[in-house]
Protein backbone atom coordinates (compact mmCIF):
# COMPACT_ATOMS: atom_id res chain seq x y z
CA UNK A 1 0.00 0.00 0.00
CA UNK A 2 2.94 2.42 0.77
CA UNK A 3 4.53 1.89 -2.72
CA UNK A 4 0.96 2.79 -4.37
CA UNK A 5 1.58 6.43 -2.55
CA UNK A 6 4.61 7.19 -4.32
CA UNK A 7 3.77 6.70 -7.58
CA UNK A 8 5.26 9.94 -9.38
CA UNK A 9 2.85 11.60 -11.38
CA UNK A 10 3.42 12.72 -14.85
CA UNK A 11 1.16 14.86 -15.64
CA UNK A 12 -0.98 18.31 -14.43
CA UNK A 13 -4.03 18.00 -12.06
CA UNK A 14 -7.19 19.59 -13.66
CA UNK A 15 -6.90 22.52 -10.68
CA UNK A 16 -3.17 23.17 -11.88
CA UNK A 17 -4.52 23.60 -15.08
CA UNK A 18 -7.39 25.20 -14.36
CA UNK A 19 -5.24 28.22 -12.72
CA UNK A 20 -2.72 28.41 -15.44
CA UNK A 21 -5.31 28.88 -18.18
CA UNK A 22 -6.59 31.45 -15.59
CA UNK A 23 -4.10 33.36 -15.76
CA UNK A 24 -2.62 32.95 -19.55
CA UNK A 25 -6.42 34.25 -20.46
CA UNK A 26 -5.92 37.56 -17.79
CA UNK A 27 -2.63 38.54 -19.69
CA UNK A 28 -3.72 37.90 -23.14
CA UNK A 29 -7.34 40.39 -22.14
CA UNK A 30 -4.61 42.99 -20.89
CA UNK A 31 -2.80 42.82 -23.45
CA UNK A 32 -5.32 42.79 -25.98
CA UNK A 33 -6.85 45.90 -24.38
CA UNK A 34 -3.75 47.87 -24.60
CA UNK A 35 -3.08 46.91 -28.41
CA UNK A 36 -6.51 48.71 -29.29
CA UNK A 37 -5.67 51.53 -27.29
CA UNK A 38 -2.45 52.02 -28.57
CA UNK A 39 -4.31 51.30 -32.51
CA UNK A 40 -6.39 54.26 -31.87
CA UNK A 41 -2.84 56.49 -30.43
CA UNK A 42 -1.56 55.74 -33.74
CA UNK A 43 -4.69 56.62 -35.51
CA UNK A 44 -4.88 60.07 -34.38
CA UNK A 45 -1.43 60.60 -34.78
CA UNK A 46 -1.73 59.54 -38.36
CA UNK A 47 -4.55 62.10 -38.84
CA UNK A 48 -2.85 64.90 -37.41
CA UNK A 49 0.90 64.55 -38.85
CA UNK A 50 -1.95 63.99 -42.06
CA UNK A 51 -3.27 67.61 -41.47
CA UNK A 52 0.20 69.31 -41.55
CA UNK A 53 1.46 68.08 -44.75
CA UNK A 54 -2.08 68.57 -46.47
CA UNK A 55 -1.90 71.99 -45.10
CA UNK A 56 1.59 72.42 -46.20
CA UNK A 57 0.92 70.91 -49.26
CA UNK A 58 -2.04 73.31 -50.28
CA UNK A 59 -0.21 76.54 -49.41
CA UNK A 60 2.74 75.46 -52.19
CA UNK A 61 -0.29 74.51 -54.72
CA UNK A 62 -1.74 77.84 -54.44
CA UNK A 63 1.61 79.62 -54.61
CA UNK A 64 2.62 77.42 -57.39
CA UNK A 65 -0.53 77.41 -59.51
CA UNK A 66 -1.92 80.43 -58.93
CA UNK A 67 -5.27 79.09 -57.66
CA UNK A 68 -6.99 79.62 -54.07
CA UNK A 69 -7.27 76.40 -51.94
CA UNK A 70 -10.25 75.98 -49.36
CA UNK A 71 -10.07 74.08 -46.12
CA UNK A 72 -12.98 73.01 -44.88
CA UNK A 73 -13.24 71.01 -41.30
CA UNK A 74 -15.86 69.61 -40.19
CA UNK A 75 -16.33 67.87 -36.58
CA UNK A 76 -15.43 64.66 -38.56
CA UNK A 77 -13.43 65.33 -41.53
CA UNK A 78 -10.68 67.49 -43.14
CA UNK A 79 -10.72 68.36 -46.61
CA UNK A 80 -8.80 70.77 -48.76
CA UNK A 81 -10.39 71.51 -52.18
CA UNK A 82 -8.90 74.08 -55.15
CA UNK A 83 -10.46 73.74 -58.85
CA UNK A 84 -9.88 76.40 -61.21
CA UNK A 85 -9.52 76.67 -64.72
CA UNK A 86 -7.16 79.61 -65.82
CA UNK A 87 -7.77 81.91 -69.10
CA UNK A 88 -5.59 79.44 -70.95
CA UNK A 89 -7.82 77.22 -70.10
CA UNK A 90 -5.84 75.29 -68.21
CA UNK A 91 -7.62 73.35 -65.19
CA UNK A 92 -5.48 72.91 -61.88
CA UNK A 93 -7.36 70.68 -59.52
CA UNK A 94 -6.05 69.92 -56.18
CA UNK A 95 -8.24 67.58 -53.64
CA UNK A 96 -8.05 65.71 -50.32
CA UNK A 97 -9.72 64.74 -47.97
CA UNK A 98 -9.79 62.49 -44.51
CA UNK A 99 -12.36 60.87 -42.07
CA UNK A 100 -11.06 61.83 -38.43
CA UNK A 101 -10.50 58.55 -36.12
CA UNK A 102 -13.65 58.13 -33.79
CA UNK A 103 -11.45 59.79 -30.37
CA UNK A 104 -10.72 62.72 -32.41
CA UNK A 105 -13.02 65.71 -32.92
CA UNK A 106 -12.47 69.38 -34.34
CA UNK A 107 -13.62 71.42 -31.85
CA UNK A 108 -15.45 74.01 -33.61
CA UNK A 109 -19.27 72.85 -36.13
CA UNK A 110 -17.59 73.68 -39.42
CA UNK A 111 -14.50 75.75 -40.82
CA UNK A 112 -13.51 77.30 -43.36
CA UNK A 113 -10.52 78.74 -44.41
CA UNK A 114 -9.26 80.17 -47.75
CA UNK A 115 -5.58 80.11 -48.66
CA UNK A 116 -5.60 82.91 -51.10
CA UNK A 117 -4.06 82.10 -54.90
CA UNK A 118 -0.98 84.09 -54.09
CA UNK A 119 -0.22 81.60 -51.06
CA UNK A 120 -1.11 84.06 -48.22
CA UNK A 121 -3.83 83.34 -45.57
CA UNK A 122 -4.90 85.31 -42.71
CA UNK A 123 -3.61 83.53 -39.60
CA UNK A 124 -6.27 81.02 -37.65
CA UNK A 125 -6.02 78.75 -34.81
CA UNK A 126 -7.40 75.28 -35.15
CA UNK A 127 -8.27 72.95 -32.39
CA UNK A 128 -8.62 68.98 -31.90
CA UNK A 129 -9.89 67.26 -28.91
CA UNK A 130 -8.94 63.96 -28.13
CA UNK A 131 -11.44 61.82 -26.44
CA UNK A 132 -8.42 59.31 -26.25
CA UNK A 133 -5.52 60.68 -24.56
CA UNK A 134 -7.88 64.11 -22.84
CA UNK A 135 -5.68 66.41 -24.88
CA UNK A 136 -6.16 69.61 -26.88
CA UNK A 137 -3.85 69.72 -30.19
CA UNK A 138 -3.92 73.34 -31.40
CA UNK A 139 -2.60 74.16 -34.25
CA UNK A 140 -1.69 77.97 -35.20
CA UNK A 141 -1.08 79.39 -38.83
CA UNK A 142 0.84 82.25 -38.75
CA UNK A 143 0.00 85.53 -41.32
CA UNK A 144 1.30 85.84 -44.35
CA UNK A 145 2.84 82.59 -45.80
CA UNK A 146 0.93 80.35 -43.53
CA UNK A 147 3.67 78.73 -41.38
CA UNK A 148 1.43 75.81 -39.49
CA UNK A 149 3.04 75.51 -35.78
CA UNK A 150 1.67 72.99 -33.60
CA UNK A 151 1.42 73.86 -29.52
């Protein structure tokens, strides 16, 4: 009977099992949960390094074509339009446009700015809240040549 004690086992009881899967399934929900979260970081980052180029972009296509851009944001979207056709009829079309993520939100209704056809603007400040992170990005163009500086 004493030899039938000491049988070595080779193998996991159910409760040993039971508590590993436990906790394998806690770290994987963790670190599931922080994935999305940082997905969404990345998302509004995107958007707003997004925003500076466009803007960027559509104060050298007015200077360089000749042709007045229009930004237009909305609570939910960005979008720079300019379509013009010159007296040599000549069209110059410039267009682009983005979908903010979900945790991102202008913070003004609607917009809209004109970047004039020899590249100058009158200066603006534009404002993002982040429902994310609980931050403010503002964003301030400067007069004249429209110099976007982020704060």
């Amino acid at each position: 009977m004493r030899q039938a004690l000491q049988i070595k086992r080779k193998a996991f009881t159910l409760l040993e099992t039971t508590i590993s899967l436990g906790i394998v399934c806690s770290l994987m929900i963790i670190s599931i949960y922080n994935l999305k979260d940082y997905q969404a970081r990345v998302e509004e980052h995107q958007a707003l390094e997004w925003f500076k180029d466009s803007f960027k972009s559509a104060f050298d296509y007015s200077y360089l074509h000749g042709v007045a851009t229009n930004l237009t944001i909305t609570p939910n979207s960005i979008e720079f339009v300019a379509n013009q056709k010159t007296a040599s009829k000549k069209e110059y079309y410039f267009h682009k446009f983005q979908t903010l993520p979900k945790t991102l939100q202008a913070e003004n209704s609607k917009i809209t700015y004109t970047i004039f056809k020899s590249g100058q603007a009158a200066p603006i400040t534009i404002k993002f809240d982040s429902k994310l992170t609980h931050r403010q990005y503002v964003y301030k163009v400067q007069m004249g040549w429209g110099e976007i500086i982020e704060q």
